[in-house]
N, C-alpha and C. Protein backbone atom coordinates (compact mmCIF):
# COMPACT_ATOMS: atom_id res chain seq x y z
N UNK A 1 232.43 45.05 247.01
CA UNK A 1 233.03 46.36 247.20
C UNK A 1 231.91 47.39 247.15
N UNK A 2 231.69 48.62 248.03
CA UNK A 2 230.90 49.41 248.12
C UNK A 2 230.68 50.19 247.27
N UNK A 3 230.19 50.85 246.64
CA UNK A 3 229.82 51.53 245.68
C UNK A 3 231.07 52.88 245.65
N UNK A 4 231.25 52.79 244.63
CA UNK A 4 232.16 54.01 244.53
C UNK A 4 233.67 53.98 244.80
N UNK A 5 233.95 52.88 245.98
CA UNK A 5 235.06 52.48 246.37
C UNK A 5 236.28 52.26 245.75
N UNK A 6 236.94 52.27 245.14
CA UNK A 6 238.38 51.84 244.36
C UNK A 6 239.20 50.70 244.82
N UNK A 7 239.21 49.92 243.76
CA UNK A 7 240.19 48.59 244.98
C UNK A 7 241.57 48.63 245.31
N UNK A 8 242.43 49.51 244.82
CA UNK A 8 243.83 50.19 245.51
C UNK A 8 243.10 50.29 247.11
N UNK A 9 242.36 51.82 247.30
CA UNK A 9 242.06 51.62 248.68
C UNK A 9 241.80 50.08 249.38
N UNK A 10 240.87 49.63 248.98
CA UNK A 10 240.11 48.20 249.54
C UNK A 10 241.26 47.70 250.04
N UNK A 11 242.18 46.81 248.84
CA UNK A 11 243.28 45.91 249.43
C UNK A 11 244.28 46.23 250.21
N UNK A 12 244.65 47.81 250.21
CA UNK A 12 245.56 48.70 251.20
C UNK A 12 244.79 48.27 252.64
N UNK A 13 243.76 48.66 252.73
CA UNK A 13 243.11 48.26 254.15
C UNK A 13 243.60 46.58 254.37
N UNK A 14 243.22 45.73 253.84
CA UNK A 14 243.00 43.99 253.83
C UNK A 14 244.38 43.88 254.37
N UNK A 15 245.73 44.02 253.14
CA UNK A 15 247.10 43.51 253.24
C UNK A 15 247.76 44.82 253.86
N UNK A 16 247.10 45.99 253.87
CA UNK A 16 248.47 47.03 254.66
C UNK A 16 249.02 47.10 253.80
N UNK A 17 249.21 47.16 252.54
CA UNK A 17 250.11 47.50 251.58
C UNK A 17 249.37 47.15 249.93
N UNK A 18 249.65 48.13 249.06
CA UNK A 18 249.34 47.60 247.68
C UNK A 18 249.82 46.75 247.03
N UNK A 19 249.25 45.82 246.49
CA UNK A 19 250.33 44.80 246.01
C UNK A 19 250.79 44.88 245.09
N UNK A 20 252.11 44.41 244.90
CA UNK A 20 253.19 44.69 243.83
C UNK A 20 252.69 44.27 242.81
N UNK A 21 252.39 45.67 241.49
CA UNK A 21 251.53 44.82 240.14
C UNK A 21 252.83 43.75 239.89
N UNK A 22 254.07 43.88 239.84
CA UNK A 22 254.98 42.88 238.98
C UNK A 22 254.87 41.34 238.98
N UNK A 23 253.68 41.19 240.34
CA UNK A 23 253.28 39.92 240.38
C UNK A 23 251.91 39.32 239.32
N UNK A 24 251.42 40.26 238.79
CA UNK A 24 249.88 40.21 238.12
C UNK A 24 249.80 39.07 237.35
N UNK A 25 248.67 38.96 236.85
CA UNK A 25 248.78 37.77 235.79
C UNK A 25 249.12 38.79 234.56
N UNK A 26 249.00 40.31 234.29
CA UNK A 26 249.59 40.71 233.06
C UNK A 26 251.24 40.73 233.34
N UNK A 27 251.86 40.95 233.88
CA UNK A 27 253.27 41.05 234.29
C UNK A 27 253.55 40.00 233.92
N UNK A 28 252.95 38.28 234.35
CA UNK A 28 253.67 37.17 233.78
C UNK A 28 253.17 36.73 232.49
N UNK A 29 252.30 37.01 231.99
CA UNK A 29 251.94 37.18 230.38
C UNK A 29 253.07 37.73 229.31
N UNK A 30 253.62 38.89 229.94
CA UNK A 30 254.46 39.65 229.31
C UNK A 30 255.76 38.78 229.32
N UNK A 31 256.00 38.48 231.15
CA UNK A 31 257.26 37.51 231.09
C UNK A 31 257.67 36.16 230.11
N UNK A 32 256.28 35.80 229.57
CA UNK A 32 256.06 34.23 228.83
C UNK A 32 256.32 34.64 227.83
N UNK A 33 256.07 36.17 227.11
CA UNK A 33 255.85 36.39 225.93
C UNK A 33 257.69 36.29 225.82
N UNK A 34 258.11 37.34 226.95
CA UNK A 34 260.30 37.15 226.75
C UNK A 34 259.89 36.04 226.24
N UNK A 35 260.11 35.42 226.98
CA UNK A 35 260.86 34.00 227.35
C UNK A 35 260.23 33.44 225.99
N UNK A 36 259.67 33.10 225.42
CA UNK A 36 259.23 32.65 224.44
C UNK A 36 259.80 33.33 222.88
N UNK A 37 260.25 34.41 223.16
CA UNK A 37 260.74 35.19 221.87
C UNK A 37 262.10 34.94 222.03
N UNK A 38 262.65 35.06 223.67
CA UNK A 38 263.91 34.52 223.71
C UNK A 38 264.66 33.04 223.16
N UNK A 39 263.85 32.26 223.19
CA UNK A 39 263.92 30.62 223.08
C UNK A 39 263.64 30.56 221.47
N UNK A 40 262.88 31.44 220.73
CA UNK A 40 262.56 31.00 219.48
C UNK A 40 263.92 31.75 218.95
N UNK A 41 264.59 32.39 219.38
CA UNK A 41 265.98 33.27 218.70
C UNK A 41 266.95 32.22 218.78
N UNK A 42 266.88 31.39 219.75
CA UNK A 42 267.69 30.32 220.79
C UNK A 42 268.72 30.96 221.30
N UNK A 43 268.54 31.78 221.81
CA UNK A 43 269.15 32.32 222.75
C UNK A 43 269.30 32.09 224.08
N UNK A 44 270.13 31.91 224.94
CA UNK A 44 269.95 31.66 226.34
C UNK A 44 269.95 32.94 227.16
N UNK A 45 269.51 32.51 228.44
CA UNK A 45 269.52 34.38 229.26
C UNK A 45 270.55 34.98 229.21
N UNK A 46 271.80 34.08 229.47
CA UNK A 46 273.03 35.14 229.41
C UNK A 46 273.33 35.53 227.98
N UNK A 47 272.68 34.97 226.87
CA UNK A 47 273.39 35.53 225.34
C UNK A 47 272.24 36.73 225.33
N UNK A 48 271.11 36.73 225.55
CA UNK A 48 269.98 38.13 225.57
C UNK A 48 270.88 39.25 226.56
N UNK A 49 271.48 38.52 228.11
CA UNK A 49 271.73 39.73 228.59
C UNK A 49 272.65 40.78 228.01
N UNK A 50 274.08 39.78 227.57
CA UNK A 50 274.84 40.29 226.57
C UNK A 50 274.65 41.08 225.80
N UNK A 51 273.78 40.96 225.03
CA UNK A 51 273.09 41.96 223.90
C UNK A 51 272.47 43.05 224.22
N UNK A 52 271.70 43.01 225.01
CA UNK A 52 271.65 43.94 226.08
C UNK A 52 272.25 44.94 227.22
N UNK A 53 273.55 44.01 227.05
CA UNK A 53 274.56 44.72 228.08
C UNK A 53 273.91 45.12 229.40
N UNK A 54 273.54 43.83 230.06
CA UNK A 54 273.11 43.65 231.62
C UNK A 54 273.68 42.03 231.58
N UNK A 55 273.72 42.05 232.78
CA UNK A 55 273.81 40.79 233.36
C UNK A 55 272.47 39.78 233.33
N UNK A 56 273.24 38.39 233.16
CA UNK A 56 272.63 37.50 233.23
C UNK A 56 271.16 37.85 234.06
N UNK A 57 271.61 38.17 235.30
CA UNK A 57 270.22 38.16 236.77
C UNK A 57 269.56 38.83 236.39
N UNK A 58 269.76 39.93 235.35
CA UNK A 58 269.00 40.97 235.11
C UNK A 58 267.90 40.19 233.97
N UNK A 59 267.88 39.62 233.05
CA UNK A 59 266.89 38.80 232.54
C UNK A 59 266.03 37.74 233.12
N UNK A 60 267.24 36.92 234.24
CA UNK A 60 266.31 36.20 234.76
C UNK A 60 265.38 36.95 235.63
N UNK A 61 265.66 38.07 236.24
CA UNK A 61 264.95 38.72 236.82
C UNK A 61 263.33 38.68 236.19
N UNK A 62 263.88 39.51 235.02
CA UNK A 62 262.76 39.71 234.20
C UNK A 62 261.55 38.76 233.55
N UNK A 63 262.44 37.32 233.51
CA UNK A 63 261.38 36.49 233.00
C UNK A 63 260.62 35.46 234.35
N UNK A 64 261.30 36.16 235.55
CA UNK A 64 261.03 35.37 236.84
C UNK A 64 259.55 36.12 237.28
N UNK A 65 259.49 37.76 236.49
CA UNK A 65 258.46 38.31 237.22
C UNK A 65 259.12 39.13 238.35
N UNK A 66 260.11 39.26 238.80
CA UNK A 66 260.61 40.37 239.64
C UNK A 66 261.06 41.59 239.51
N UNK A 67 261.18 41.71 238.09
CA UNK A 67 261.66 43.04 237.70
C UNK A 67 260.82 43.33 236.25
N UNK A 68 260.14 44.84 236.65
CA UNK A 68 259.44 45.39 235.43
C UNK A 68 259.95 46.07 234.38
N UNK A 69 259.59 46.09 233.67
CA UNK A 69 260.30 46.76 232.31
C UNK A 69 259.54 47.80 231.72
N UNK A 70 260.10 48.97 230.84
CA UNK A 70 259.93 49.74 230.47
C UNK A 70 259.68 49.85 229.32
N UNK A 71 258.95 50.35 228.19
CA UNK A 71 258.42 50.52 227.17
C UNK A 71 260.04 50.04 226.09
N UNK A 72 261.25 51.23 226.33
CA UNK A 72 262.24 51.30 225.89
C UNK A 72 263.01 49.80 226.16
N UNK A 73 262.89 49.32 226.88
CA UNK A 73 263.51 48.06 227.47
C UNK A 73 263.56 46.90 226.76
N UNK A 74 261.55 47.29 226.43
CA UNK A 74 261.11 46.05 225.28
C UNK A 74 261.09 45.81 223.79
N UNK A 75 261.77 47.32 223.57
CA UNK A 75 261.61 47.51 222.08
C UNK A 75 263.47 47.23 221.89
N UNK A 76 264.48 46.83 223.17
CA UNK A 76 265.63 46.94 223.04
C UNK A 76 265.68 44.95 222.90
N UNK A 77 264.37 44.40 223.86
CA UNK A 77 264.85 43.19 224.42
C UNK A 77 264.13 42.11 222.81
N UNK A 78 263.03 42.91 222.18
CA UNK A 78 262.56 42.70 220.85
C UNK A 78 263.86 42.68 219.38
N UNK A 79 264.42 43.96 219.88
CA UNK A 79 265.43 43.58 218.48
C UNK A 79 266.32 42.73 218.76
N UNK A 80 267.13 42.52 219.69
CA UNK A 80 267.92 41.68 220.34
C UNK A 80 267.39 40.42 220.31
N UNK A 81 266.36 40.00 220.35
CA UNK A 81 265.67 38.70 219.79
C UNK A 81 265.45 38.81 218.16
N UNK A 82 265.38 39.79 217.67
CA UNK A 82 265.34 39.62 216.02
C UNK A 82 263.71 39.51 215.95
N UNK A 83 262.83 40.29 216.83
CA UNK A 83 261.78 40.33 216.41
C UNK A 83 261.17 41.65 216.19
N UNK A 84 260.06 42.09 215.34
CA UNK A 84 259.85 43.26 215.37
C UNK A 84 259.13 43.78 216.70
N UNK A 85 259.52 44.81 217.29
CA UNK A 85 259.30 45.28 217.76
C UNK A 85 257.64 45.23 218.08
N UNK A 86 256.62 45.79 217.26
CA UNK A 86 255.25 45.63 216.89
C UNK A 86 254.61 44.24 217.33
N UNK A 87 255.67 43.48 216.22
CA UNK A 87 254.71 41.86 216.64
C UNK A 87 255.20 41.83 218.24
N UNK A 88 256.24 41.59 219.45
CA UNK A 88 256.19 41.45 219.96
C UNK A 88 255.35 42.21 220.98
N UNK A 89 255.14 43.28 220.71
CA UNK A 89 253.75 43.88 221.60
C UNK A 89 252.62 43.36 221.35
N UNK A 90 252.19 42.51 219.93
CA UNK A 90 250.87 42.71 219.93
C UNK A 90 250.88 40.94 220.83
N UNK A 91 251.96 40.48 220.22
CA UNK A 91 252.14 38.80 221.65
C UNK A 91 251.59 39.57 222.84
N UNK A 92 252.63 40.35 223.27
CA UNK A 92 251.64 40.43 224.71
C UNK A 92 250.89 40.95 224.84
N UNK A 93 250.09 41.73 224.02
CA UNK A 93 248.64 42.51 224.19
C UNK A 93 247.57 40.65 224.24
N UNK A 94 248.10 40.41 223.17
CA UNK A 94 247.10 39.09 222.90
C UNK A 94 247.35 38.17 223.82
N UNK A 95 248.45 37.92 225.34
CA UNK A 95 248.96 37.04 225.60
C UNK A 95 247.77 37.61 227.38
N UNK A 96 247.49 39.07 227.71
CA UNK A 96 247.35 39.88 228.21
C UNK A 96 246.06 39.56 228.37
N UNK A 97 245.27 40.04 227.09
CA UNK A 97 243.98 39.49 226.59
C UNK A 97 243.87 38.30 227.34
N UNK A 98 244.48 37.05 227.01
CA UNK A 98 243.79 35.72 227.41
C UNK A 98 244.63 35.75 228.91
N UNK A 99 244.55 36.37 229.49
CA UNK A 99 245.21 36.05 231.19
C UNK A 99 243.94 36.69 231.62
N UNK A 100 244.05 37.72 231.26
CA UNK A 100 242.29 38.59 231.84
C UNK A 100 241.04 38.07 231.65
N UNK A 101 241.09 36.78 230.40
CA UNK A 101 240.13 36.07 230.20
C UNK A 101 239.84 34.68 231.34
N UNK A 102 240.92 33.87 231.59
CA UNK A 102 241.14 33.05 232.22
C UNK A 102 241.99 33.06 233.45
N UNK A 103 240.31 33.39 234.71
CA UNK A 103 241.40 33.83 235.86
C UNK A 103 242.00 32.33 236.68
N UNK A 104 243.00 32.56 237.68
CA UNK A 104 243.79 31.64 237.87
C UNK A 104 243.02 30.73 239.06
């Protein structure tokens, strides 16, 4: 990349379009971290969506990587698993960490 350049521009030129972060390796870091807080509650997607008051698709969405979430979302989808709030951010800060470490 040329000096100075930004890679938003770069890959806009390459693909004609920016690519959707929800695909990133941090986006599915975050998704492993659900899904993993979900399963240790033993919860299934439709008992999280419940609790949540969304539909089933709407989690799988979320742990598929197709749908992003919001700060508020995760501190709703954290208690609803019975975890603190905190620890489950610092899972995916640390989960985040090692995706950026080990590219694919």
């Amino acid at each position: 990349m040329p000096a100075g350049e930004e890679e938003g521009p770069r890959l806009m030129r390459c693909f004609g379009r920016r690519p959707n972060p929800v695909f990133s390796d941090e986006y599915r870091a975050l998704a492993e971290v659900v899904i993993q807080a979900r399963q240790e509650a033993g919860l299934s997607q439709r008992e999280l969506a419940a609790r949540l008051g969304k539909a089933a698709s709407h989690v799988s969405m979320i742990e598929r990587g197709q749908r992003r979430i919001d700060s508020l979302e995760l501190l709703l989808i954290a208690e609803a698993c019975g975890v603190s709030p905190a620890a489950l951010f610092q899972r995916i800060s640390d989960q985040v960490r090692e995706a950026r470490r080990c590219p694919a």
